[in-house]
Every structure is written in structure tokens, then in C-alpha cells.
N, C-alpha and C. Protein backbone atom coordinates (compact mmCIF):
# COMPACT_ATOMS: atom_id res chain seq x y z
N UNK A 1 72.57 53.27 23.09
CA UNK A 1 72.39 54.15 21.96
C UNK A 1 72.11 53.30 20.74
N UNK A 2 70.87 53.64 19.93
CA UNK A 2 70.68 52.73 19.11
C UNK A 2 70.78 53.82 18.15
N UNK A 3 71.02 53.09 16.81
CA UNK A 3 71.97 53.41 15.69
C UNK A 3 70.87 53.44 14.46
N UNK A 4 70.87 54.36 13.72
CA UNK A 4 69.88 54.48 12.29
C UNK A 4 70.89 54.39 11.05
N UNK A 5 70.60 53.73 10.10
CA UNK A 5 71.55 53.92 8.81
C UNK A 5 71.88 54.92 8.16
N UNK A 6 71.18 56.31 8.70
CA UNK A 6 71.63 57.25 8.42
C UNK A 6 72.90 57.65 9.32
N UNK A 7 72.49 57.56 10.52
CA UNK A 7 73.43 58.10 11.68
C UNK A 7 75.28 57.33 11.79
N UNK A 8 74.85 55.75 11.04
CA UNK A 8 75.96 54.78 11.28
C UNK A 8 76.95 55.55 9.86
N UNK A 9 76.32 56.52 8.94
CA UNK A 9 77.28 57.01 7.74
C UNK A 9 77.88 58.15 8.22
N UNK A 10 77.34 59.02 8.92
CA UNK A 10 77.73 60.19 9.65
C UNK A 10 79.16 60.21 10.71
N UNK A 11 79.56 58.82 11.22
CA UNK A 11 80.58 58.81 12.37
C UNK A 11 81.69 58.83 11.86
N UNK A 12 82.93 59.60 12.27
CA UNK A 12 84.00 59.54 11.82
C UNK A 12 84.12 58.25 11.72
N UNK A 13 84.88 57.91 10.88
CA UNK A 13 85.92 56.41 11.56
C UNK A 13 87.48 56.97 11.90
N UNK A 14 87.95 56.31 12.80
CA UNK A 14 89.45 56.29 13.84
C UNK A 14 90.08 55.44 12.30
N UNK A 15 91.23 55.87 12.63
CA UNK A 15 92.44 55.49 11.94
C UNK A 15 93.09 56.11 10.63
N UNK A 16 91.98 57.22 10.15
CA UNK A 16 92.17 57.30 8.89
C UNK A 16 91.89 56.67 7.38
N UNK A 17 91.43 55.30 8.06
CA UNK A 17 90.89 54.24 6.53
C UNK A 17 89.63 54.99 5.73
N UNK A 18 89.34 54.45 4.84
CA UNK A 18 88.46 54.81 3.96
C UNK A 18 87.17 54.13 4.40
N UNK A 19 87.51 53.50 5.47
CA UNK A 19 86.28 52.77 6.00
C UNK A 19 85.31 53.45 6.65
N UNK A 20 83.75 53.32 7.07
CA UNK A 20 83.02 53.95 7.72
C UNK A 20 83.19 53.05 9.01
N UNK A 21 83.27 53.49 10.17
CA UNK A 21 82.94 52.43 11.53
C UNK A 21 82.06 53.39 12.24
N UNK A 22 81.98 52.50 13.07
CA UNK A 22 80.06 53.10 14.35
C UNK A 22 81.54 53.10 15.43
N UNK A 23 80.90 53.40 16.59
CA UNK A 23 81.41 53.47 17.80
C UNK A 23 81.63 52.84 18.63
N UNK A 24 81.43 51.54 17.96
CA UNK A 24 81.51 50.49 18.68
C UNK A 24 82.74 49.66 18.03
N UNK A 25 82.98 50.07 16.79
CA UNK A 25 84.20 49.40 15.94
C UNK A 25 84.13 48.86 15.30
N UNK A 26 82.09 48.22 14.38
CA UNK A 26 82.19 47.47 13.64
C UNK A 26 82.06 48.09 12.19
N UNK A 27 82.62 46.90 11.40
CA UNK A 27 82.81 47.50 9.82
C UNK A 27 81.33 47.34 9.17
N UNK A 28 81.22 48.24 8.44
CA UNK A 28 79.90 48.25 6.84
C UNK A 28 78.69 47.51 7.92
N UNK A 29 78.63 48.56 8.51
CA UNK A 29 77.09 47.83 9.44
C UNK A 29 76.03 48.68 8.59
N UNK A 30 75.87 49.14 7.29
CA UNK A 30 74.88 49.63 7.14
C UNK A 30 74.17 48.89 5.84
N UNK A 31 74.94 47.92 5.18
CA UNK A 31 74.86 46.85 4.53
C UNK A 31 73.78 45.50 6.15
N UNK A 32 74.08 45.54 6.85
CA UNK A 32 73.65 44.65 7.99
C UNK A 32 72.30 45.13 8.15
N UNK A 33 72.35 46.71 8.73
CA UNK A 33 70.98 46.95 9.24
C UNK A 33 70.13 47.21 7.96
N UNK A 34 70.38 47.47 6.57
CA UNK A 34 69.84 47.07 5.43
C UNK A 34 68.97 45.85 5.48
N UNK A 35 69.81 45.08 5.82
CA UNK A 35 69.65 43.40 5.55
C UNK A 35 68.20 43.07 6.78
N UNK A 36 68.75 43.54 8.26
CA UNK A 36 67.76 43.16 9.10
C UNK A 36 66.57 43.98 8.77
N UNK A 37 66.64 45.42 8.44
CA UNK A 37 65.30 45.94 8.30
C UNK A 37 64.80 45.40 6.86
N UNK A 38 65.07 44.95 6.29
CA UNK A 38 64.69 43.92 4.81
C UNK A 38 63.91 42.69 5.80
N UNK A 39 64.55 41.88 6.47
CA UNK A 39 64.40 40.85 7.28
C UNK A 39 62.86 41.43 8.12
N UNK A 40 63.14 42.58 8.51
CA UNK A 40 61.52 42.90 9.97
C UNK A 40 60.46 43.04 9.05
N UNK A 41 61.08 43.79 7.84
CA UNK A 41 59.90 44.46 6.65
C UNK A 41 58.98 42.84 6.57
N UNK A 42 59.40 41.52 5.94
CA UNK A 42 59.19 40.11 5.39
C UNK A 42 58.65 40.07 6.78
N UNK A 43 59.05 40.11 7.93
CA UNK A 43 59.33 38.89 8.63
C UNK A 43 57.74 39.46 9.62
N UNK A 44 57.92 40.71 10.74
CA UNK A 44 56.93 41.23 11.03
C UNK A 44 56.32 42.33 10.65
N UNK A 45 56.77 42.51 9.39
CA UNK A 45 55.64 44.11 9.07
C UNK A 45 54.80 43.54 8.03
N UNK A 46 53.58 43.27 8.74
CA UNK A 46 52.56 42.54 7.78
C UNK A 46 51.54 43.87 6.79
N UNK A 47 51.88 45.16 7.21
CA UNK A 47 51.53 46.23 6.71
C UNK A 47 50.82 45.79 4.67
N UNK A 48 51.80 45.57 3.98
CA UNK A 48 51.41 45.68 2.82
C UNK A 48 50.63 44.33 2.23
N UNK A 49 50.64 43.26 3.26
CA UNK A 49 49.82 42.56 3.12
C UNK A 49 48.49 42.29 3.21
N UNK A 50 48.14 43.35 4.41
CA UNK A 50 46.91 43.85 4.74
C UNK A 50 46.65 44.50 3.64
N UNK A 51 47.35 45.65 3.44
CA UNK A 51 46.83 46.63 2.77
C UNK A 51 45.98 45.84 1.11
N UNK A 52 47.14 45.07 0.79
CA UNK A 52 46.83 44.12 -0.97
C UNK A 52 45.57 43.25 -0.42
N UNK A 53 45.41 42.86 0.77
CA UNK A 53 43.91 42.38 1.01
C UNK A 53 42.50 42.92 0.98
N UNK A 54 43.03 44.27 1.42
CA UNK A 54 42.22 45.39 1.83
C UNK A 54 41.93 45.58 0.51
N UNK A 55 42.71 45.93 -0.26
CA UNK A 55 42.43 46.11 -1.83
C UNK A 55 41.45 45.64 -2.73
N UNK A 56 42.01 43.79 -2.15
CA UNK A 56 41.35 43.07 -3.30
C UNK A 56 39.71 43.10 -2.69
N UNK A 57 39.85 43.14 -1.28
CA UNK A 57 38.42 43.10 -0.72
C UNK A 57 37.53 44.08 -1.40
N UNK A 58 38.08 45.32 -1.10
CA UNK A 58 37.14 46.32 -1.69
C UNK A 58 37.07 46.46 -3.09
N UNK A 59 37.62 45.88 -4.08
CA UNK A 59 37.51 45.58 -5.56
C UNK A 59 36.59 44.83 -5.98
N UNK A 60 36.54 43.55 -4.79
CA UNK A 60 36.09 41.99 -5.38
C UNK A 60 34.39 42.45 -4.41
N UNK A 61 34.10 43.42 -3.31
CA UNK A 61 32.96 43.77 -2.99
C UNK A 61 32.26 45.06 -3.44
N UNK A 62 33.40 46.29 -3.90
CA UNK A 62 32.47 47.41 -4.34
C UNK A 62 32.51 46.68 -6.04
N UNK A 63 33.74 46.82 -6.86
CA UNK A 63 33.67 46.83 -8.35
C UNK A 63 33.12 45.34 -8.60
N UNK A 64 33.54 44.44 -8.34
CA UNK A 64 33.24 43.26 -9.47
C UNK A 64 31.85 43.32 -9.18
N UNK A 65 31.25 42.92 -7.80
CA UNK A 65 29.67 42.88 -7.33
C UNK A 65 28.37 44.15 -7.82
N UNK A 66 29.66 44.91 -7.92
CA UNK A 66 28.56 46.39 -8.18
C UNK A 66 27.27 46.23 -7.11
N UNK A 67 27.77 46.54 -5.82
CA UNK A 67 26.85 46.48 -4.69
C UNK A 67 25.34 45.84 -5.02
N UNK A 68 25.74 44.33 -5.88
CA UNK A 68 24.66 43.25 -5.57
C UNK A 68 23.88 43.20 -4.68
N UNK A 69 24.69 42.62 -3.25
CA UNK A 69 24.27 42.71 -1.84
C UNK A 69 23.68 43.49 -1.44
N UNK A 70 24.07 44.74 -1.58
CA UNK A 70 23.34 45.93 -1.04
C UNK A 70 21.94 46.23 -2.04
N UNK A 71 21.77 45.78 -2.82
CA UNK A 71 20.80 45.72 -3.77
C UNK A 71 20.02 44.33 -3.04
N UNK A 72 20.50 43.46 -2.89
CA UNK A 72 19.71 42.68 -2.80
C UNK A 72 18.60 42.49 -1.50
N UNK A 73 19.67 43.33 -0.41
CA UNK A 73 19.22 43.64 0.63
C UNK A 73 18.50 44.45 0.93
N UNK A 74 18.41 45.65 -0.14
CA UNK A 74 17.27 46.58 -0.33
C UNK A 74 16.03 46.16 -0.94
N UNK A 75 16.11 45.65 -1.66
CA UNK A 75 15.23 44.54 -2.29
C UNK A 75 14.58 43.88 -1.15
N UNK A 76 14.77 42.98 -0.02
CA UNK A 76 14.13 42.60 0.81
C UNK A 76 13.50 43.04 1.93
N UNK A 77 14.55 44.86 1.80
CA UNK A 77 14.06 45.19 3.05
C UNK A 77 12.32 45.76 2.73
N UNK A 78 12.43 45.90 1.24
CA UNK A 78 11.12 46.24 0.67
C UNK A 78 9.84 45.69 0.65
N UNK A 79 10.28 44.13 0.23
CA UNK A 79 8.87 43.40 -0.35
C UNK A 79 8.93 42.90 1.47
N UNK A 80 9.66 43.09 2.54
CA UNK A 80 9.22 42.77 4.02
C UNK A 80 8.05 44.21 4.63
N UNK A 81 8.69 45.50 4.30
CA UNK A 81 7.73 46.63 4.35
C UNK A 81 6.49 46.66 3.49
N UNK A 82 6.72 45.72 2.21
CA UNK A 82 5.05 45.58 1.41
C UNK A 82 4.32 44.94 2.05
N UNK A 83 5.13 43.64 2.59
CA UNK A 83 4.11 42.95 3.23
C UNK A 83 3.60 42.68 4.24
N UNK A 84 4.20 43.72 5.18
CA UNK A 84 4.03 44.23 6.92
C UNK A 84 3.01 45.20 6.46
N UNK A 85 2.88 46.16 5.37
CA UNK A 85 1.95 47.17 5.45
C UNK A 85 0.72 46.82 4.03
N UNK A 86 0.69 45.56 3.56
CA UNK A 86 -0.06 45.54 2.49
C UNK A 86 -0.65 44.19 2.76
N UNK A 87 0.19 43.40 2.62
CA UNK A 87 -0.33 41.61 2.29
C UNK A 87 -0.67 41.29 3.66
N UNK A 88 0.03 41.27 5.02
CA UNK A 88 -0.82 41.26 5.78
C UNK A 88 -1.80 41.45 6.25
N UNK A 89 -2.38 42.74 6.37
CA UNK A 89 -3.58 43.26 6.53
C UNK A 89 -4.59 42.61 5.72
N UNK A 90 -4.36 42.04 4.80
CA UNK A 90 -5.44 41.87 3.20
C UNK A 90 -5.35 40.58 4.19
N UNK A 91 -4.40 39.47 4.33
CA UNK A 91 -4.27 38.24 4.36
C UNK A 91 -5.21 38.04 5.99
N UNK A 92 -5.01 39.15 7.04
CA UNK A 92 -6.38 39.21 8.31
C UNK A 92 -7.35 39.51 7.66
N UNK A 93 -7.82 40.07 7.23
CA UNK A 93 -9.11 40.39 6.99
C UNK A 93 -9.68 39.48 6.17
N UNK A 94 -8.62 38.64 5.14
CA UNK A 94 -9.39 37.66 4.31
C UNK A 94 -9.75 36.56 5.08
N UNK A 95 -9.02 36.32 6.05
CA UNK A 95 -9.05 35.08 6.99
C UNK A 95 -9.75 35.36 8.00
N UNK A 96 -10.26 36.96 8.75
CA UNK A 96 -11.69 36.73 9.44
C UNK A 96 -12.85 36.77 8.72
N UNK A 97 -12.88 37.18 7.46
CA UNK A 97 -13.77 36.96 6.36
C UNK A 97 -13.95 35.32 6.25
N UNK A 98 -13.24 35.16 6.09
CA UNK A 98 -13.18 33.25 6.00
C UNK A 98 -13.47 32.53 7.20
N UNK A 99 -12.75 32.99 8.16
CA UNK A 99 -13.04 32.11 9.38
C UNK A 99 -15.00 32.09 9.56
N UNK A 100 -15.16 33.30 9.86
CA UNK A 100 -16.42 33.90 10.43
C UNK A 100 -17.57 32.68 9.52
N UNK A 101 -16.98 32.58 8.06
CA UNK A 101 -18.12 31.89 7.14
C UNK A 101 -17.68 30.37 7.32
N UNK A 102 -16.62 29.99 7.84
CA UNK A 102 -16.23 28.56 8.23
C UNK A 102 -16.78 28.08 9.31
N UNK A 103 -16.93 29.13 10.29
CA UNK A 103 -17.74 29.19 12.05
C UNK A 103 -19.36 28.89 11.63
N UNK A 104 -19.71 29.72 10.54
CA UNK A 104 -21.21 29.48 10.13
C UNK A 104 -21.36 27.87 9.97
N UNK A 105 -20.81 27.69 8.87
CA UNK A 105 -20.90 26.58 8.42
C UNK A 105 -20.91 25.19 9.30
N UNK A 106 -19.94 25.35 10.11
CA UNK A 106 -19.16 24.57 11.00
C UNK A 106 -20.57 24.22 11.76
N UNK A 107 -21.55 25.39 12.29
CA UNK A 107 -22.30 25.60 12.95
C UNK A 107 -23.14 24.45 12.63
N UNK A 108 -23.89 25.32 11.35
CA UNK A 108 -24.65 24.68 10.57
C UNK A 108 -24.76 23.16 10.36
N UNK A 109 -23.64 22.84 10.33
CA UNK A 109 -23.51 21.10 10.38
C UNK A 109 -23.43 20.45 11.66
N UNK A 110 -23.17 21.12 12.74
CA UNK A 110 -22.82 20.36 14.40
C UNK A 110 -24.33 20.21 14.15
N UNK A 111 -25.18 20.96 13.78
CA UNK A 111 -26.86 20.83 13.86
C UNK A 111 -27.57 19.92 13.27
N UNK A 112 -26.72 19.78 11.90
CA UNK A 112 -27.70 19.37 10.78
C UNK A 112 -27.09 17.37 11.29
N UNK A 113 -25.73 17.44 11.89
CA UNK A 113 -25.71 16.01 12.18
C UNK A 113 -26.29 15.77 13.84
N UNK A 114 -26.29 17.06 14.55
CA UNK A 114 -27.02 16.37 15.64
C UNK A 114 -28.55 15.74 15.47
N UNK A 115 -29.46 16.66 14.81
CA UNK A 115 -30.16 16.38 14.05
C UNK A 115 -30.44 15.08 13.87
N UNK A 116 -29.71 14.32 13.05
CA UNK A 116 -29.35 13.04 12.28
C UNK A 116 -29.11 12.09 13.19
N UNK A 117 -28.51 12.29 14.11
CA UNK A 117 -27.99 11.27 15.42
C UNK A 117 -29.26 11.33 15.92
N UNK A 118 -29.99 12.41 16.30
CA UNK A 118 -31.34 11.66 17.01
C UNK A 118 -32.01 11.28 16.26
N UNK A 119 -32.25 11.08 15.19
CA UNK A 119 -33.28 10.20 14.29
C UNK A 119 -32.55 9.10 14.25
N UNK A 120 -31.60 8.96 14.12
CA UNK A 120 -30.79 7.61 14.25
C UNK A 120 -30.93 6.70 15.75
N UNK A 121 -30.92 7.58 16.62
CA UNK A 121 -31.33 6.92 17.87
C UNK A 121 -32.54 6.65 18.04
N UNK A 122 -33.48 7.45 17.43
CA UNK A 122 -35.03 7.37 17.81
C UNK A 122 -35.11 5.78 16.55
N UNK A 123 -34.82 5.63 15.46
CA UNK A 123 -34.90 4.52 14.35
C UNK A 123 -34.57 3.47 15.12
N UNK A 124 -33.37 3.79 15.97
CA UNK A 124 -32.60 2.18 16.78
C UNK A 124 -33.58 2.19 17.59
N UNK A 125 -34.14 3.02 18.64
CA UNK A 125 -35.59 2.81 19.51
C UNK A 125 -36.41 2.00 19.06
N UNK A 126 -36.96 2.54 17.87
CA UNK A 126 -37.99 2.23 17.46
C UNK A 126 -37.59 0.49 17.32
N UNK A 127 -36.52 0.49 16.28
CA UNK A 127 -36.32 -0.96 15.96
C UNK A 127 -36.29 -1.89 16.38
N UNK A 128 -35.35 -1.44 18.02
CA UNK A 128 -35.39 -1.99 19.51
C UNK A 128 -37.03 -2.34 19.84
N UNK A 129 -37.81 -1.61 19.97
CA UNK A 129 -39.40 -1.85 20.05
C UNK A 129 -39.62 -3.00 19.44
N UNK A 130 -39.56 -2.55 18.16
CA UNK A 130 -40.18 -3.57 17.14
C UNK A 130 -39.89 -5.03 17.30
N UNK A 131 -38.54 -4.95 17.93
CA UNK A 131 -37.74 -6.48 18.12
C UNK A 131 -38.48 -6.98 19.26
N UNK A 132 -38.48 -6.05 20.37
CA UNK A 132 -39.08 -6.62 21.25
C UNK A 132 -40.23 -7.20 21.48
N UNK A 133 -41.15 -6.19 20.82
CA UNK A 133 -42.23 -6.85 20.59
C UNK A 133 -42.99 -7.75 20.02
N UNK A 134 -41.70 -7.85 18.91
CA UNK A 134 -41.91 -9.33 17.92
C UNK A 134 -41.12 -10.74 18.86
N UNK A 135 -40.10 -10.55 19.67
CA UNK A 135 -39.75 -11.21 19.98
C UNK A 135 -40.79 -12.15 21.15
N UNK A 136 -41.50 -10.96 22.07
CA UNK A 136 -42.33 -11.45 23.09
C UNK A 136 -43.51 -12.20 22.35
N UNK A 137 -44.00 -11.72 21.18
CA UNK A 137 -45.05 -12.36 20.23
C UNK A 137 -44.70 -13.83 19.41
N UNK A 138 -43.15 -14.09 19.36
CA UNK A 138 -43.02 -15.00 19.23
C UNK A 138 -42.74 -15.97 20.11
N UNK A 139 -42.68 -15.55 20.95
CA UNK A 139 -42.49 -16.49 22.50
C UNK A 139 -43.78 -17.44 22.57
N UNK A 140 -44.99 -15.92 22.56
CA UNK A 140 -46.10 -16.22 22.78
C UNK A 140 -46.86 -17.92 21.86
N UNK A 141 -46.26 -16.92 20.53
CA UNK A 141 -46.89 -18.04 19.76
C UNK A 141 -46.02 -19.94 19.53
N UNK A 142 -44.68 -19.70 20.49
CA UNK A 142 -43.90 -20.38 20.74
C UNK A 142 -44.88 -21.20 21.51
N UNK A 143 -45.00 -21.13 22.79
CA UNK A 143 -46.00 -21.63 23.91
C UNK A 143 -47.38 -21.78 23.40
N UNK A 144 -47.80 -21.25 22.50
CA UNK A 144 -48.95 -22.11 22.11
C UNK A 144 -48.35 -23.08 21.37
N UNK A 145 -47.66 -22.97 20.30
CA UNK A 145 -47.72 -24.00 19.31
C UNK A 145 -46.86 -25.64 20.38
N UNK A 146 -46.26 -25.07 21.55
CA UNK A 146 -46.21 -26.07 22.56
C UNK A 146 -47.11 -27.20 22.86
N UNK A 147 -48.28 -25.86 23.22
CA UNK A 147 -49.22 -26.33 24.32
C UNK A 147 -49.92 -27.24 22.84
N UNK A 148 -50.18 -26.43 21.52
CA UNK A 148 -50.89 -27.31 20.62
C UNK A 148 -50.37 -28.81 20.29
N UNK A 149 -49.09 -28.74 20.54
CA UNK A 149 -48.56 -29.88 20.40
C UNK A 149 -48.57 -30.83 21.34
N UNK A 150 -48.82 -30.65 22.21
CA UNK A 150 -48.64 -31.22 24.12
C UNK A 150 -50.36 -32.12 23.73
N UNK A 151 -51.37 -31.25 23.26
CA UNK A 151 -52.79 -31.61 22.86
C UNK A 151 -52.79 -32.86 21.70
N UNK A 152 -52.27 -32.05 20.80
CA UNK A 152 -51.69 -33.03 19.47
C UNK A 152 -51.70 -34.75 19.98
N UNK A 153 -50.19 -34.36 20.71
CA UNK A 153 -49.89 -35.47 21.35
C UNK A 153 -50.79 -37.05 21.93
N UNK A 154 -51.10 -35.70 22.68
CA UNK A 154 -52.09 -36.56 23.38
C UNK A 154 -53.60 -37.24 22.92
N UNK A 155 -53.75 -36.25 21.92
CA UNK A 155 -54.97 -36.87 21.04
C UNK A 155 -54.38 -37.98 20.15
N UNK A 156 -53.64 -37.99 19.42
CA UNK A 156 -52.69 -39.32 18.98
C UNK A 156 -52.42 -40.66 19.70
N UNK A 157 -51.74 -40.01 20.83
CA UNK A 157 -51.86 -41.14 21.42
C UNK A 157 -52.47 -42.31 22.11
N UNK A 158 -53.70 -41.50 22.37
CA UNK A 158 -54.97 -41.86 22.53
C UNK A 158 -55.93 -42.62 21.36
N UNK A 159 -55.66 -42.30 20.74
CA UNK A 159 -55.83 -42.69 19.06
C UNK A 159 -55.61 -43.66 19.33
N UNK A 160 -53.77 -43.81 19.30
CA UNK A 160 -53.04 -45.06 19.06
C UNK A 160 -53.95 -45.80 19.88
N UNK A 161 -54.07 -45.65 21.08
CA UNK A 161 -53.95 -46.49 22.39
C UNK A 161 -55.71 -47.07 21.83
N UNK A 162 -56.43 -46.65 21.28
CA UNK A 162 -57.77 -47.39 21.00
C UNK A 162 -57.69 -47.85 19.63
N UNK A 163 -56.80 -47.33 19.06
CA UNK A 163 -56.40 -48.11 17.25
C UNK A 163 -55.62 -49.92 17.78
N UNK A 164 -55.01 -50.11 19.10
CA UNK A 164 -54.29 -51.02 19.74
C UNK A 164 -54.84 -51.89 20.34
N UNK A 165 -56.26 -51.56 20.87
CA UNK A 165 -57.09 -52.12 21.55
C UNK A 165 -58.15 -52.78 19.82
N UNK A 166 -58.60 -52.07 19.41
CA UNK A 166 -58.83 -52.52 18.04
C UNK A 166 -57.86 -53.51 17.87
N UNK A 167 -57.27 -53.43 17.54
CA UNK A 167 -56.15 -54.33 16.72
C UNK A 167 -56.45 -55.62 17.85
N UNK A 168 -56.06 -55.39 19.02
CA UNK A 168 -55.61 -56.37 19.89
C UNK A 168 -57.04 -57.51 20.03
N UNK A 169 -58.38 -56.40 19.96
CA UNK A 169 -59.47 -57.50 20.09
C UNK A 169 -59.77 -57.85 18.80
N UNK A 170 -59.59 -57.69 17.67
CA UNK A 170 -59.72 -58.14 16.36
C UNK A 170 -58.34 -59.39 16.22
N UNK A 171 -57.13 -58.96 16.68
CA UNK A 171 -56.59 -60.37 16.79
C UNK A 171 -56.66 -62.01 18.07
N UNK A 172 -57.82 -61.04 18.76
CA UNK A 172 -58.07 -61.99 19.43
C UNK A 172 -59.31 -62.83 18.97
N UNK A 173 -60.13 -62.42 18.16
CA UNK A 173 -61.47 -62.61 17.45
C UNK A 173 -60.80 -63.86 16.47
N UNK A 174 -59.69 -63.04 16.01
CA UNK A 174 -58.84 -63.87 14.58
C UNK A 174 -58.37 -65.03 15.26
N UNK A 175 -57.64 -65.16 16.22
CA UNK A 175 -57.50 -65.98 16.88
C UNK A 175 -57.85 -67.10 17.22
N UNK A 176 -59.06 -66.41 17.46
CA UNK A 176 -60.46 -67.80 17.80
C UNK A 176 -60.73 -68.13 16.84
N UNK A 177 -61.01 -67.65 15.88
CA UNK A 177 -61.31 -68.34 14.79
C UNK A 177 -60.92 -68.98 13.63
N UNK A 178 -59.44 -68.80 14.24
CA UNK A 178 -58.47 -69.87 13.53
C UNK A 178 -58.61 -71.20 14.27
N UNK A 179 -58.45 -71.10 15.99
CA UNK A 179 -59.08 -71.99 16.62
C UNK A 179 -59.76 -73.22 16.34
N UNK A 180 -61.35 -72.48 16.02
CA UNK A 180 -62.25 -73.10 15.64
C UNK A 180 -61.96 -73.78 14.27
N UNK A 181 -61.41 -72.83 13.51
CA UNK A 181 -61.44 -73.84 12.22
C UNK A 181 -60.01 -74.76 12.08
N UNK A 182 -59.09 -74.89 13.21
CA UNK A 182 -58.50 -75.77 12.56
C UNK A 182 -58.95 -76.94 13.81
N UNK A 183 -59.56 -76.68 14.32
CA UNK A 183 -59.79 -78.03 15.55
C UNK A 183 -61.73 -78.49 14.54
């Protein structure tokens, strides 16, 4: 049988004293269960603590903020619906507008430098030609100015070889005729 502080004032007490007792025999238990339900209130009834949280929450989020947040969040949910139903659309169409004249262009130049690359190859052709053909022409005139020299040569030396014979019978002439005049 459990006991309420109302119920523990209600029991006779035995003996006649001026005292209140429970039924079990103890004295001023209502000073006690005072004390423990003081004690459960602190100890586990977190009730009014919540509640002063609960309070300050909804003070410090509806009053001080004046539904900022919720403003602010309306605010975004907006300029996201402007620009799902406004700026996008503008921002495709400006950009196949753009692309389409970038594709031209783009075009336009793969051409205007292919273009350019074969004149550039046909110039290196040509130049290639030109080399070659100057090169074989100087070969050519290489082997003559050889062969003119091979001629050269040989007319010189021939030269020499009767400029030697000169010499040789004119110092034999001289010879003698030192001979003669010193004998």
C-alpha cells in the first residue's frame, strides 16, 4: 500500500498523542515525502526544464528573428522558380544562338587554315623543287669546273714541261759557252 501526503494526514494515530502516524508506525512522514517528492521534482522531473527551453526556443526563433529564416527561405525558393522559369530558358536559347554562330565560325576557319596548309605544302614542294634542281645544276657545274680544271692542269703542265726543256737547253747552250770562253 503506497501512501500519498494527503492520505498519511487522514490515519488515526494509536495512543492518543497529538502525533499523526501511518500504519506502519512512523512519525511526521509527511515532512519526508515532502522532502523526496522535492528531491524526484530536481532530481527526475525534467518537465520545467524542457518546458523554459521550449520557451526560450520559440522566443529566440518566432520573436527575436521575426521569421528571418522563413523569409529568407522564401526568398530563395523564388529567385530558384525565376530562374527555372525565366533565366534559364533565355540562358538556352542564348547559348544555341551562340553556339550555332561559334559552329559557323569554327567552320569557317578549319577551311580558311586548311586552305593555308596546302599552300604551305605546295610552297615547301615547290621549294623542295627548286633545291633540287639547283642542287643537281650545281653538281653539274661542279663536274665541269672539275673536268675544266683536270684540262687546266694539264695544259700547264705541259707548259711547264716545255718552259723546262727551254730552260734546260738554254742552260745547256750557257753552258757551252762558258766552256768555250773560259778554256
Amino acid at each position: 500500500m503506497t501512501l500519498s501526503p494527503t492520505k498519511a494526514e487522514e490515519l488515526p494515530v494509536s495512543g492518543g498523542s497529538g502525533k499523526k502516524r501511518d500504519p506502519l508506525g512512523s512519525v511526521a512522514i509527511h515532512p519526508i515525502l515532502k522532502d523526496v517528492g522535492e528531491i524526484y521534482s530536481r532530481l527526475l522531473d525534467h518537465r520545467p526544464v524542457i518546458q523554459g527551453e521550449i520557451r526560450y526556443f520559440i522566443k529566440e526563433f518566432e520573436e527575436k528573428r521575426g521569421f528571418r529564416e522563413v523569409r529568407v527561405l522564401e526568398n530563395l525558393k523564388n529567385t530558384v522558380f525565376e530562374a527555372n522559369d525565366q533565366t534559364l530558358p533565355k540562358c538556352e536559347e542564348v547559348m544555341h544562338d551562340n553556339l550555332s554562330e561559334v559552329l559557323r565560325r569554327l567552320q569557317a576557319s578549319n577551311e580558311i587554315t586548311g586552305r593555308l596548309q596546302q599552300r604551305e605544302q605546295e610552297e615547301k614542294q615547290l621549294q623542295t623543287q627548286t633545291l633540287a634542281a639547283g642542287e643537281k645544276q650545281r653538281i653539274a657545274q661542279w663536274e665541269e669546273f672539275l673536268k675544266e680544271q683536270h684540262s687546266q692542269k694539264a695544259v700547264v703542265d705541259e707548259e711547264h714541261a716545255k718552259a723546262m726543256e727551254r730552260l734546260k737547253e738554254q742552260y745547256v747552250i750557257m753552258e757551252k759557252d762558258l766552256t768555250k770562253r773560259t778554256l
